[in-house]
C-alpha atoms as a PDB file:
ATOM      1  CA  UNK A   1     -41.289  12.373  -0.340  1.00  0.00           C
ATOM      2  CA  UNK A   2     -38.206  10.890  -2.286  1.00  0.00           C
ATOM      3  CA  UNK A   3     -37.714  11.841  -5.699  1.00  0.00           C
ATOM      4  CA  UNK A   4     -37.203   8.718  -7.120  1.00  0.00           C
ATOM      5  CA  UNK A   5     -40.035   6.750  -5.243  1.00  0.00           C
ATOM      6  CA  UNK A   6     -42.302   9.468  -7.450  1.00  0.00           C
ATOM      7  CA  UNK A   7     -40.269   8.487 -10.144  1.00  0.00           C
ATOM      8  CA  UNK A   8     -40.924   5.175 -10.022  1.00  0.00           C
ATOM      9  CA  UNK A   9     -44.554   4.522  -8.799  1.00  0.00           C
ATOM     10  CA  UNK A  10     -47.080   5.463 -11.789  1.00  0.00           C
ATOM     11  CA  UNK A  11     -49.876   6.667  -9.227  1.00  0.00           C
ATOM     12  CA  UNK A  12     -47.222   9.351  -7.405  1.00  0.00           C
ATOM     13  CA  UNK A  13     -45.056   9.992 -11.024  1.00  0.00           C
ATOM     14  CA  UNK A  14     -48.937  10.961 -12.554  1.00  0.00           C
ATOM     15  CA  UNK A  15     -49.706  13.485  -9.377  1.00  0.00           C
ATOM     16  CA  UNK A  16     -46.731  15.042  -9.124  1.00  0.00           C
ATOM     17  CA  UNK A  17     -46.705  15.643 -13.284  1.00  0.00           C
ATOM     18  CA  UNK A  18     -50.447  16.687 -13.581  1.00  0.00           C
ATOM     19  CA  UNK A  19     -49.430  20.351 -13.126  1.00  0.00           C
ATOM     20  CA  UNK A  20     -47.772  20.209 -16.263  1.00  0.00           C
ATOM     21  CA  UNK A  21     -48.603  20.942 -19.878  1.00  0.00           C
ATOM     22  CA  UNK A  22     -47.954  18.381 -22.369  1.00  0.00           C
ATOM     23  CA  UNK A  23     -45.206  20.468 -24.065  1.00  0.00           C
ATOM     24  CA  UNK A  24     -43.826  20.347 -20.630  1.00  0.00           C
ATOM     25  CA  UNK A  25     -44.035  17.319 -19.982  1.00  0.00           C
ATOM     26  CA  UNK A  26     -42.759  16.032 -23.589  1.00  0.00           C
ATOM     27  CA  UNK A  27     -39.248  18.596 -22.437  1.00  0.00           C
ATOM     28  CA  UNK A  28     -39.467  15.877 -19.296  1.00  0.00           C
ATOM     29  CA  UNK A  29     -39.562  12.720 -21.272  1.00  0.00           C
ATOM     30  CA  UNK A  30     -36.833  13.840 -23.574  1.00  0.00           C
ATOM     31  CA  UNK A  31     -34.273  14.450 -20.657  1.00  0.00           C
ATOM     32  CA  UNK A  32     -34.696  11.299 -19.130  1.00  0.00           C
ATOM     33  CA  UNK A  33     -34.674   9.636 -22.978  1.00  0.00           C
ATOM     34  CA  UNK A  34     -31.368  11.425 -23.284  1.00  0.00           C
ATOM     35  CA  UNK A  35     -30.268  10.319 -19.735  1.00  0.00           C
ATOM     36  CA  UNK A  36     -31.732   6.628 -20.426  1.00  0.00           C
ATOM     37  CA  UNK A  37     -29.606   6.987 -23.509  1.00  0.00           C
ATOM     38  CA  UNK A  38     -26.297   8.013 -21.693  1.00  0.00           C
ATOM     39  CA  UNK A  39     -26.741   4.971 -18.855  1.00  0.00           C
ATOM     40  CA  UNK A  40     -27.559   2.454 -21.399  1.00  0.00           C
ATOM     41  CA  UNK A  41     -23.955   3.330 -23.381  1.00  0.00           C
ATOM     42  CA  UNK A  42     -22.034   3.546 -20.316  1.00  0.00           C
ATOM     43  CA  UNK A  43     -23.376   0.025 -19.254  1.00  0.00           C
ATOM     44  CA  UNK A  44     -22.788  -1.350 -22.903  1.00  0.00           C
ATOM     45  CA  UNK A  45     -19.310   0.263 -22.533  1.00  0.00           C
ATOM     46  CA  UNK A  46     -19.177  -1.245 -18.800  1.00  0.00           C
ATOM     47  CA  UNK A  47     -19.991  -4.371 -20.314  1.00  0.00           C
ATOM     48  CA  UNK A  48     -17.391  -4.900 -22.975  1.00  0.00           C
ATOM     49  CA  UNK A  49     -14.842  -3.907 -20.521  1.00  0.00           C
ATOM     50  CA  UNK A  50     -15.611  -6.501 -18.426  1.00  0.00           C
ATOM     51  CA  UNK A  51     -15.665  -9.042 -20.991  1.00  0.00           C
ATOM     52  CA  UNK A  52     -12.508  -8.306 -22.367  1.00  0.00           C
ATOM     53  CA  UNK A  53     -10.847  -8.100 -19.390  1.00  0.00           C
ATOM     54  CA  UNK A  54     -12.173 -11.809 -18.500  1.00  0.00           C
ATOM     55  CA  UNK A  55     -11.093 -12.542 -21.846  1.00  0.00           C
ATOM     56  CA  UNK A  56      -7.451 -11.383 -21.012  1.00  0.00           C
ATOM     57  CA  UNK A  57      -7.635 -12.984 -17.876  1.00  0.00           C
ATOM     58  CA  UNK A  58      -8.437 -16.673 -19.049  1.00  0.00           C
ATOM     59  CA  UNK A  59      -5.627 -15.992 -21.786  1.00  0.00           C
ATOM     60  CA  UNK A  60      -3.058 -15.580 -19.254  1.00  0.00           C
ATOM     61  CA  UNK A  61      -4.380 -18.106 -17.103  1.00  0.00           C
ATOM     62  CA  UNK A  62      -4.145 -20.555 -20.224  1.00  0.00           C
ATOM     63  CA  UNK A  63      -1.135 -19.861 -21.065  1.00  0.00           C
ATOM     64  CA  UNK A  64       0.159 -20.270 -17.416  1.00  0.00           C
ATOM     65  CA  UNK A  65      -1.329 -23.376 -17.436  1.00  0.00           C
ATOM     66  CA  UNK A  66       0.546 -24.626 -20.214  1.00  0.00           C
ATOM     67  CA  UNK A  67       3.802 -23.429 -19.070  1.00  0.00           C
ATOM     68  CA  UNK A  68       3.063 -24.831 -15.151  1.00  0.00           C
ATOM     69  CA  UNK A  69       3.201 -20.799 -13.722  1.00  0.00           C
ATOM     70  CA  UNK A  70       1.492 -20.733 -10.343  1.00  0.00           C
ATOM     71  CA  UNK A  71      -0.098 -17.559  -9.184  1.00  0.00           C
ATOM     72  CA  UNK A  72       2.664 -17.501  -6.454  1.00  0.00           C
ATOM     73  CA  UNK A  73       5.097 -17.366  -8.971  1.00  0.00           C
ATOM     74  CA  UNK A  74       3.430 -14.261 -10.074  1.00  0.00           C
ATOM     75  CA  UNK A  75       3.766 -12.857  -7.167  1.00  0.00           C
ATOM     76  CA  UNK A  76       7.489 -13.356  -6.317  1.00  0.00           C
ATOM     77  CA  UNK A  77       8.361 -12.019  -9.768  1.00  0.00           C
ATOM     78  CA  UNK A  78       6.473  -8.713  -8.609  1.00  0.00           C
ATOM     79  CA  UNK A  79       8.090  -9.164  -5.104  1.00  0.00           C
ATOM     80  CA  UNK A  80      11.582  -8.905  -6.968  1.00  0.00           C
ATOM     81  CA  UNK A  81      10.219  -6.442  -9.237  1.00  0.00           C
ATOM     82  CA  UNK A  82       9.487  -3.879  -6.479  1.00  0.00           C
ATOM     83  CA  UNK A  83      12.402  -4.914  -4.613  1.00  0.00           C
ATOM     84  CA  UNK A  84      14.505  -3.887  -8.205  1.00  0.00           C
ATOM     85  CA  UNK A  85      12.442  -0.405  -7.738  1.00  0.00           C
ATOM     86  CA  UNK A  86      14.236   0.438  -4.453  1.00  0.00           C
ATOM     87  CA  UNK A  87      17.139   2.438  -5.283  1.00  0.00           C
ATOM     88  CA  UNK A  88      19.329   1.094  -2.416  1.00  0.00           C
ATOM     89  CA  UNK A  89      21.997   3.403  -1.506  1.00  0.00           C
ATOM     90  CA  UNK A  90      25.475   2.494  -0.954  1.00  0.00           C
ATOM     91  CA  UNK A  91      26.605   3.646   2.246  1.00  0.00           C
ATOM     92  CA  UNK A  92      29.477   6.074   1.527  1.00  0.00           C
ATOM     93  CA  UNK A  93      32.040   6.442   4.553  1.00  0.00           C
ATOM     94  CA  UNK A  94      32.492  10.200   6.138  1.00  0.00           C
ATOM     95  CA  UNK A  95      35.267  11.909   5.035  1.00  0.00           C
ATOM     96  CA  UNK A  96      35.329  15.189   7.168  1.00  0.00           C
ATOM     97  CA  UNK A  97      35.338  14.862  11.320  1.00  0.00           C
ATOM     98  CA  UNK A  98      34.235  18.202  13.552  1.00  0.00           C
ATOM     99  CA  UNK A  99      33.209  19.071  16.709  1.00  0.00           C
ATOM    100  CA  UNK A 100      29.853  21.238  16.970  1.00  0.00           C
ATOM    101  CA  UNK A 101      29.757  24.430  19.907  1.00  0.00           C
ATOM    102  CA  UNK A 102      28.172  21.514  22.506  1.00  0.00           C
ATOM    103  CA  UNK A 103      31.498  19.603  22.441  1.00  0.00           C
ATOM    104  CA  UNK A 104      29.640  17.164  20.147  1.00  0.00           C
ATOM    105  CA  UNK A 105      32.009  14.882  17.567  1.00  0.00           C
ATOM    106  CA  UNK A 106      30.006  14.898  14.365  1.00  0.00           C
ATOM    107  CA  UNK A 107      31.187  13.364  10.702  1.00  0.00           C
ATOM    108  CA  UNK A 108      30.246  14.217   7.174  1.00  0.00           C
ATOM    109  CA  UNK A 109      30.607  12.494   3.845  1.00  0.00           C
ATOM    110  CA  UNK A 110      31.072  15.679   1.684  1.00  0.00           C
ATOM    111  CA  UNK A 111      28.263  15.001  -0.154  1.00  0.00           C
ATOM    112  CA  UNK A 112      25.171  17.306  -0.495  1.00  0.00           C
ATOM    113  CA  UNK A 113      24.919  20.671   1.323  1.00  0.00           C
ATOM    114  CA  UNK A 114      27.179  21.596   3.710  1.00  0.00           C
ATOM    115  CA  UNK A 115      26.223  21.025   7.243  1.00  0.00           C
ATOM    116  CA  UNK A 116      25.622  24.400   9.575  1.00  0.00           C
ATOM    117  CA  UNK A 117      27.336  22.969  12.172  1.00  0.00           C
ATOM    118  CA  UNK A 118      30.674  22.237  10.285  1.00  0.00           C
ATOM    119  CA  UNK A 119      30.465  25.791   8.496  1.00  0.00           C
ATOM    120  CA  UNK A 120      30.331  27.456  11.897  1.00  0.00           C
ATOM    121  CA  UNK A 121      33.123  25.145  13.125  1.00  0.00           C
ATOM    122  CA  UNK A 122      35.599  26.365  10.445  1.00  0.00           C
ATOM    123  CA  UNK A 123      34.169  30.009  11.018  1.00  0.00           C
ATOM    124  CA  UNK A 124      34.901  29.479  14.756  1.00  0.00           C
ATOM    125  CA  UNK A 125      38.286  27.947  14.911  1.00  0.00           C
ATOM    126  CA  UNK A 126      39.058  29.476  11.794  1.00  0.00           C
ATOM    127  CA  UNK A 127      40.442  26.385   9.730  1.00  0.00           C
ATOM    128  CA  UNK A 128      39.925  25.066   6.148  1.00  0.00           C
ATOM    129  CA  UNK A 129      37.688  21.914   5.130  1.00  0.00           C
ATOM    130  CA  UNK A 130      41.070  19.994   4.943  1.00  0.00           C
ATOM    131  CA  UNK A 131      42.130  20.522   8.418  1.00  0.00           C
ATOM    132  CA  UNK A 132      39.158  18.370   8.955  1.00  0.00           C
ATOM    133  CA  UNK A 133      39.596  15.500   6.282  1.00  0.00           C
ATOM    134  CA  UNK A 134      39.875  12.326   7.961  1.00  0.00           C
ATOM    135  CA  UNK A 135      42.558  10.493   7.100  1.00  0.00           C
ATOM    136  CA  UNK A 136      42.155   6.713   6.760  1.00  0.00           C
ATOM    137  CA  UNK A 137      45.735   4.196   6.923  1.00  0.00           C
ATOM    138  CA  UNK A 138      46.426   2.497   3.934  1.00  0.00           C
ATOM    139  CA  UNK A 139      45.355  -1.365   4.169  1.00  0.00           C
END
């Protein structure tokens, strides 16, 4: 049978208990005061959370009210405010030019690591990085 339908019919709880002494069964009632004890602060606690967060939340709503703020204003100032999180980055032209052992034209923009494929180009023809600079006419 389910523990807490013995818990909570008198007729079962009394059955299931009559085994015990009464020191034992005083140990028994003083866990579940302490556990009664425990829930009833955590729904106090539960409680005043709630209320104060209601609280807060017809604060702001009074206050948007009185400045004519619309909940979808709200939301397109967060829109733009996660759109201001996205680090976009600028696009940054290539500045070296190589062909790969397939015959493959590949560019880099001499930023971060080195491509493989260029280091084993200037290894194979046996150039420096410059001899691959790309070299852009003056506008």
């Amino acid at each position: 049978m389910d523990f807490l339908t013995v818990l909570t019919n008198a007729r079962l709880l009394k059955s299931a208990v009559s085994s015990l002494s009464s020191s034992e069964l005083d140990e028994v009632i003083q866990k579940l005061k302490r556990i009664y004890d425990e829930k009833k602060i955590d729904e106090e606690l539960n409680e005043k959370m709630r209320k104060e967060r209601m609280d807060a939340l017809n604060a702001i709503k009074t206050i948007m009210a009185q400045n004519n703020i619309s909940a979808s204003d709200l939301s397109q100032l967060a829109e733009a405010a996660e759109s201001e999180k996205q680090i976009r980055r600028r696009v940054v032209p290539p500045k070296y030019k190589f062909t790969d052992e397939k015959g493959n034209i590949l560019t880099w923009t001499g930023q971060g690591r080195t491509p493989t494929a260029f280091l084993e180009c200037i290894k194979r023809e046996g150039k420096t990085m410059d001899d691959y600079l790309i070299h852009r006419d003056d506008e």
